[in-house]
N, C-alpha and C. Protein backbone atom coordinates (compact mmCIF):
# COMPACT_ATOMS: atom_id res chain seq x y z
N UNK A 1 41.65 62.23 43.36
CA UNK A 1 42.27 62.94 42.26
C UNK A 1 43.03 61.97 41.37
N UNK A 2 43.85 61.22 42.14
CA UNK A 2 44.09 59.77 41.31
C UNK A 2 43.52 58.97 40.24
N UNK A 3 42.41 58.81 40.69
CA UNK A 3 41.43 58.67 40.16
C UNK A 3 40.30 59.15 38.73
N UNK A 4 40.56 60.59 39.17
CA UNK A 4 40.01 61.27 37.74
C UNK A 4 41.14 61.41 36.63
N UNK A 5 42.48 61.32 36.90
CA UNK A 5 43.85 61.15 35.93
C UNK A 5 43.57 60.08 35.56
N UNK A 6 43.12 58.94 36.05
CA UNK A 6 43.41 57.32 35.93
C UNK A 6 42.01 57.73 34.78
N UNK A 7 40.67 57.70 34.77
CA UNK A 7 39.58 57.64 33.92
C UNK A 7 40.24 58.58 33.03
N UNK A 8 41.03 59.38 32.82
CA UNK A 8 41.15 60.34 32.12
C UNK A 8 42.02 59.21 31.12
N UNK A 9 43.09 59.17 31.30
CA UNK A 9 44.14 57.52 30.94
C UNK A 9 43.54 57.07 29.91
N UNK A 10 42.41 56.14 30.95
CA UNK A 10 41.69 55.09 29.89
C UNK A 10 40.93 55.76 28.93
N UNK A 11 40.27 56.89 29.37
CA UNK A 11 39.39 57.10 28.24
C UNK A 11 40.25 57.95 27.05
N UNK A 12 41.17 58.36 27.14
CA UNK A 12 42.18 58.90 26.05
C UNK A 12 43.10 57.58 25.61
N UNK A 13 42.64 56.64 25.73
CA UNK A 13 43.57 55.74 25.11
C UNK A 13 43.04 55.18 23.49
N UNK A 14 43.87 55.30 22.38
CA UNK A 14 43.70 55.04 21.34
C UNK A 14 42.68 53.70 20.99
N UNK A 15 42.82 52.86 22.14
CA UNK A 15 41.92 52.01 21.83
C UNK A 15 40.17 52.23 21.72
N UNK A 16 40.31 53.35 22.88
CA UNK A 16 38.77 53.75 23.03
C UNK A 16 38.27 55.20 21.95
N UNK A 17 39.15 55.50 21.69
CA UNK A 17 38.80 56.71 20.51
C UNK A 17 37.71 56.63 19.81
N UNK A 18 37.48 55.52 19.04
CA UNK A 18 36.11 55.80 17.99
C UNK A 18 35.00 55.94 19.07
N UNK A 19 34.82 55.95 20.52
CA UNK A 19 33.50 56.05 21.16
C UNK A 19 33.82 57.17 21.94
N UNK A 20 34.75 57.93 21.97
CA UNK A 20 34.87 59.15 23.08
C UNK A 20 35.15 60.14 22.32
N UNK A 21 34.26 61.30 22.94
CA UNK A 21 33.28 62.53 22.05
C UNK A 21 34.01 63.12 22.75
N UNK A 22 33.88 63.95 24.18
CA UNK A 22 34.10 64.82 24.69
C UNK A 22 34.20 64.36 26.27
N UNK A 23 35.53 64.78 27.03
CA UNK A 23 35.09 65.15 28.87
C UNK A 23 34.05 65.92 28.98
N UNK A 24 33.41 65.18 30.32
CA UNK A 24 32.52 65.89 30.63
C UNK A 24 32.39 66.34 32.15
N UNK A 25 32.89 65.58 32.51
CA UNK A 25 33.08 66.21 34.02
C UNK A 25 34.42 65.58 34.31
N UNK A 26 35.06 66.23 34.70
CA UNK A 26 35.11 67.43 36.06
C UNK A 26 35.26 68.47 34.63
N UNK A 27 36.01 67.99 33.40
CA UNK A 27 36.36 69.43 32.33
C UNK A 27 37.77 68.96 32.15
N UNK A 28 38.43 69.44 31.04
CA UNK A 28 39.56 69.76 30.79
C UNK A 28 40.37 70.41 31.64
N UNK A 29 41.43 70.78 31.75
CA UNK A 29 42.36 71.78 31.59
C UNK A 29 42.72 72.49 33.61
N UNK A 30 42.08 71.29 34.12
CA UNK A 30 41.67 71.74 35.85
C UNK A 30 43.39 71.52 36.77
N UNK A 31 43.48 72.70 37.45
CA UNK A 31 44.85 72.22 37.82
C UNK A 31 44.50 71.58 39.46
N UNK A 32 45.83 70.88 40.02
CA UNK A 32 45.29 70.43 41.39
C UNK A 32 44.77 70.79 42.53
N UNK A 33 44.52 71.93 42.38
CA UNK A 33 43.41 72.56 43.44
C UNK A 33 41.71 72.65 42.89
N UNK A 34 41.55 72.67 41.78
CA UNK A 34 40.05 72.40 40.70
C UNK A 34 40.31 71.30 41.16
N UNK A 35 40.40 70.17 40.60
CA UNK A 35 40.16 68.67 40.80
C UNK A 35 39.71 68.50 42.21
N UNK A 36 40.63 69.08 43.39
CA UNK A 36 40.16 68.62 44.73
C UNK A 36 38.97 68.83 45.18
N UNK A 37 39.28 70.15 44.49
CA UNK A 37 37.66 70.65 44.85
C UNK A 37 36.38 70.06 44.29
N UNK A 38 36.54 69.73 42.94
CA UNK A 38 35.53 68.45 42.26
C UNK A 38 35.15 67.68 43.55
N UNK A 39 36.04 66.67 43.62
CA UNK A 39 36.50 66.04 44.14
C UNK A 39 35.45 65.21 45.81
N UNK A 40 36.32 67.23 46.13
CA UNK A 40 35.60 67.92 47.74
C UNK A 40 33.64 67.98 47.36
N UNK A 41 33.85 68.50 46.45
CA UNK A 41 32.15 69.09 45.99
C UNK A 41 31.10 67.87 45.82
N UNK A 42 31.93 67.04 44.99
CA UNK A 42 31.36 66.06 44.83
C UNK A 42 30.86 64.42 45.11
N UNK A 43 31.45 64.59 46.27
CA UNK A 43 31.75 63.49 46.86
C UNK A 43 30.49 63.27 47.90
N UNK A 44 29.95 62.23 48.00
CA UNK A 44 28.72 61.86 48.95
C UNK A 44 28.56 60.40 49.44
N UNK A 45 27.78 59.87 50.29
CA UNK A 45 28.02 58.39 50.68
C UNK A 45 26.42 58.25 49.08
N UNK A 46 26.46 56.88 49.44
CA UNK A 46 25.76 56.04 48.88
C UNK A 46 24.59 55.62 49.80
N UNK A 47 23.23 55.22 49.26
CA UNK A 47 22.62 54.84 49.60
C UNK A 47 22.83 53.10 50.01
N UNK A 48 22.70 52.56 51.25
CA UNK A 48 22.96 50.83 51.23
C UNK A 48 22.15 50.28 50.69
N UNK A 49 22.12 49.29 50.59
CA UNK A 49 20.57 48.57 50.13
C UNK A 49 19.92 47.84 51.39
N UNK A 50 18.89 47.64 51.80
CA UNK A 50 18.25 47.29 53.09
C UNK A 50 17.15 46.35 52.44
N UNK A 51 16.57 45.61 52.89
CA UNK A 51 15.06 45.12 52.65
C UNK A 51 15.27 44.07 51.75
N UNK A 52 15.99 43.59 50.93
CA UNK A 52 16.13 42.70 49.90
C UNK A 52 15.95 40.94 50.52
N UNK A 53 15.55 41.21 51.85
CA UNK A 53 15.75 39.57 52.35
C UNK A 53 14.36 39.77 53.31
N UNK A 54 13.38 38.93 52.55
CA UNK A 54 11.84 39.03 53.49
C UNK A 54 12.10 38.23 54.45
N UNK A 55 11.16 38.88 55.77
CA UNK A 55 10.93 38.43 57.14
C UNK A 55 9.56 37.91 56.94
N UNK A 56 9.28 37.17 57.78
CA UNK A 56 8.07 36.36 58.03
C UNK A 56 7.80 35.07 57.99
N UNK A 57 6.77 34.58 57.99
CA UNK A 57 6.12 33.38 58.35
C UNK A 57 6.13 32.44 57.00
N UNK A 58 5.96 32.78 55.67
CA UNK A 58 5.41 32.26 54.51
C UNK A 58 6.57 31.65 54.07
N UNK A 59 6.26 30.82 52.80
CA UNK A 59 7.49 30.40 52.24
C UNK A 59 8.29 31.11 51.50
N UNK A 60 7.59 32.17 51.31
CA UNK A 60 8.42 33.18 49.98
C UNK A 60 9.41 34.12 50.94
N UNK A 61 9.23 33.65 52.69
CA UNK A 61 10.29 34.73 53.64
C UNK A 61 11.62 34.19 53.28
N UNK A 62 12.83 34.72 53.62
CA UNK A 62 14.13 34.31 53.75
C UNK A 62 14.52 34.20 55.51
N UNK A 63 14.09 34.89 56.13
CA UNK A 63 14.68 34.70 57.70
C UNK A 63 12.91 34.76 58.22
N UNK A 64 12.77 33.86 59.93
CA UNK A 64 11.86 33.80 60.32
C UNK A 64 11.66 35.52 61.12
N UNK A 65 11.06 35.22 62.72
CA UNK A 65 10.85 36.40 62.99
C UNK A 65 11.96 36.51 64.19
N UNK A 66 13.13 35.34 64.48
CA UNK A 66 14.31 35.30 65.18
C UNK A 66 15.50 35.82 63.77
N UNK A 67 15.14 35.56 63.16
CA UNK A 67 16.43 36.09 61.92
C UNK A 67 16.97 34.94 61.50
N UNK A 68 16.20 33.61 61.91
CA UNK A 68 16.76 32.05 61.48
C UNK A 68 17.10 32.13 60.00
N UNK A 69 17.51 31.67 59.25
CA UNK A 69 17.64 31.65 57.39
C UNK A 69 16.58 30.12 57.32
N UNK A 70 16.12 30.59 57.01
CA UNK A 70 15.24 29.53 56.19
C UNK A 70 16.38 28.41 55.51
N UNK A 71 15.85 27.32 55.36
CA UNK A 71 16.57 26.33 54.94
C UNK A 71 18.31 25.44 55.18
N UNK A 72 18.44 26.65 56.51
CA UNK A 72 19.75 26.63 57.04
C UNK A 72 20.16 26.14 58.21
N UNK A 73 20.07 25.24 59.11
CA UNK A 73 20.37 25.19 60.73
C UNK A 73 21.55 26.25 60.69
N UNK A 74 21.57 26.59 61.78
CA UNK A 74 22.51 27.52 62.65
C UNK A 74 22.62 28.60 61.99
N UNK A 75 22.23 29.03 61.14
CA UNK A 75 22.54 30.39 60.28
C UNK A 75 21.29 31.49 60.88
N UNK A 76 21.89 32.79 61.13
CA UNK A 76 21.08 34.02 61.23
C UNK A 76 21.43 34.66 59.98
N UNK A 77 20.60 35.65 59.70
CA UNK A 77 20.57 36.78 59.24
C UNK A 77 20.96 38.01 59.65
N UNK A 78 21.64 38.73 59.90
CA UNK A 78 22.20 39.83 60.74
C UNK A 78 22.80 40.92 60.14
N UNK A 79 22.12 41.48 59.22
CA UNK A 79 22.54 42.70 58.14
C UNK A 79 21.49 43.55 58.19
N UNK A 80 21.76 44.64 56.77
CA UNK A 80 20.65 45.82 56.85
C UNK A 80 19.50 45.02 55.55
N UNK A 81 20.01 43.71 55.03
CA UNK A 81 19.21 43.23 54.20
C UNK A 81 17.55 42.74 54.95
N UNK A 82 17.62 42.35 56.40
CA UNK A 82 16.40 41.81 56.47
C UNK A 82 15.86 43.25 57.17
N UNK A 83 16.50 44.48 57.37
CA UNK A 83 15.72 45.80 57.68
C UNK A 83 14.71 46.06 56.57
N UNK A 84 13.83 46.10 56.88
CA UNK A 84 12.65 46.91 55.97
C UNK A 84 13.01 48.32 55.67
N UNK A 85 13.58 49.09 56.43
CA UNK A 85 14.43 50.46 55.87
C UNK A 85 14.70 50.86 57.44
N UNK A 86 15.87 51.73 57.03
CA UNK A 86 16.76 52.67 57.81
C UNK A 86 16.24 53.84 57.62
């Protein structure tokens, strides 16, 4: 809720005026039980990112098929980056 006061702040600040039209979410005029509920309603995790670090044999891999880092002594790989997906 902090949070939507704080964007509310910046975006009503005279400096930003010539580019701000209208709130659009959560709305105007919401007292502190609306907001929470925004808040409550709207709130969800995030997707991670996984897969961004290739496994394999070739040169174009980043970790072998132990999770070695390519180009690194002693370094593993040990994140959701060398997962192909969750």
């Amino acid at each position: 809720m902090k949070g939507i006061d704080l964007c509310r702040q910046i975006g009503n600040a005279p400096a930003l005026a010539p580019w701000v039209k209208r709130e659009v979410a959560p709305g105007r005029g919401l007292d502190d039980k609306a907001k929470a509920d925004f808040v409550r309603n709207g709130a969800t995790t995030f997707f991670h990112q996984v897969g961004t670090c290739r496994m394999g044999a070739d040169d174009a891999s980043v970790v072998d098929a132990k999770l070695k880092l390519r180009g690194m002594e002693g370094l593993r790989m040990a994140d959701g980056s060398i997962m192909p997906k969750i």
